[in-house]
Protein backbone atom coordinates (compact mmCIF):
# COMPACT_ATOMS: atom_id res chain seq x y z
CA UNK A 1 93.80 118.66 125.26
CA UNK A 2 97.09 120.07 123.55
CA UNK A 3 96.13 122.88 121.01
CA UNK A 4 97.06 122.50 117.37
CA UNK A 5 99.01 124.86 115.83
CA UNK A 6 98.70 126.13 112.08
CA UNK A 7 101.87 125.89 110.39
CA UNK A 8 102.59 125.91 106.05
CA UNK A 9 104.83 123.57 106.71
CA UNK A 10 102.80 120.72 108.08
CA UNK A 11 99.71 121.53 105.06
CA UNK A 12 102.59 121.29 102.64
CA UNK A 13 103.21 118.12 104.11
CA UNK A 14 99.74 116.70 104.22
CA UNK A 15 99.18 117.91 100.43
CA UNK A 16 102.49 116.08 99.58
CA UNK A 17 101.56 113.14 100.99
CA UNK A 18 98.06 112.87 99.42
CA UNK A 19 99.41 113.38 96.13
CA UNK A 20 101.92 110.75 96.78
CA UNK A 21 99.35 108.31 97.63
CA UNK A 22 97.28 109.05 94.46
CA UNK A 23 100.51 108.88 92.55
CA UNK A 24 101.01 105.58 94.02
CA UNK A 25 97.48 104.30 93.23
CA UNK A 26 97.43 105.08 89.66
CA UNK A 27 100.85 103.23 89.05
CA UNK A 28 99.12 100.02 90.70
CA UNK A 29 96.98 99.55 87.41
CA UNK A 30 98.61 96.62 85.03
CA UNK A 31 98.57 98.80 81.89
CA UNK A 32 102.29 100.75 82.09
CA UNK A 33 100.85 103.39 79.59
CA UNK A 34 97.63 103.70 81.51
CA UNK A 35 99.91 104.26 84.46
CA UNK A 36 102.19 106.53 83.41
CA UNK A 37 99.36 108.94 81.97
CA UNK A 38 97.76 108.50 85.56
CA UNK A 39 100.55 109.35 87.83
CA UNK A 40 101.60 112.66 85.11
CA UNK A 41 98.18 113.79 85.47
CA UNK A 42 98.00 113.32 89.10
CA UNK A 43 101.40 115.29 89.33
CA UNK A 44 100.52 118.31 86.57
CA UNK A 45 96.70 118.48 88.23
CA UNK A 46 96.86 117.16 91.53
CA UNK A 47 100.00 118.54 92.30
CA UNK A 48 99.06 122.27 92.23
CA UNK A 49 95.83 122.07 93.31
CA UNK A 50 96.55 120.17 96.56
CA UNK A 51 99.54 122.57 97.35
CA UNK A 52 96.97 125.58 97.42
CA UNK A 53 93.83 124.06 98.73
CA UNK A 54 95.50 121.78 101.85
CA UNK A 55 97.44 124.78 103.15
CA UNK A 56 94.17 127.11 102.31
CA UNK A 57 91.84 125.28 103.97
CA UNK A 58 93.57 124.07 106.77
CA UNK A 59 94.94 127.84 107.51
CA UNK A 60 90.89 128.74 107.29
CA UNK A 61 89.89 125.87 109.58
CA UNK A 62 91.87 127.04 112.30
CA UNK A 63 91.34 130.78 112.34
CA UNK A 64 86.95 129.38 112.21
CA UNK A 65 88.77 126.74 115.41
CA UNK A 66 90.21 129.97 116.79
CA UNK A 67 87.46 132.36 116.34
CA UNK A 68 85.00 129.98 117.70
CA UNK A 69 87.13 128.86 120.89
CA UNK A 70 87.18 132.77 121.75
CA UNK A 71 83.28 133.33 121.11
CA UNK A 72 82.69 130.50 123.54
């Protein structure tokens, strides 16, 4: 099995792409107001949030994948 490796540049992507798809969702709804509000709130809330806690937690998920490979 071919080892992962951690990189910012891959969580970056991964955040970028799930606030893309939420984006995408919200601008599906009928109402163009509702829509607009939707995809600006994704953006200002989403946006941030996802480009700290993707890189974060994958970063943390592979040091725990790292440490526990080594224990074992």
């Amino acid at each position: 099995m071919e080892e992962e490796n951690w990189s910012p540049e891959s969580a970056f992507k991964k955040a970028f792409s799930f606030v893309t798809y939420a984006s995408e969702q919200m601008s599906k709804s009928g109402d163009p107001l509702g829509s607009f509000i939707g995809v600006a709130l994704v953006w200002v809330f989403y946006f941030p949030a996802a480009m700290i806690a993707f890189p974060l937690f994958s970063f943390l998920f592979f040091v725990l994948k790292k440490a526990f490979r080594q224990k074992n």
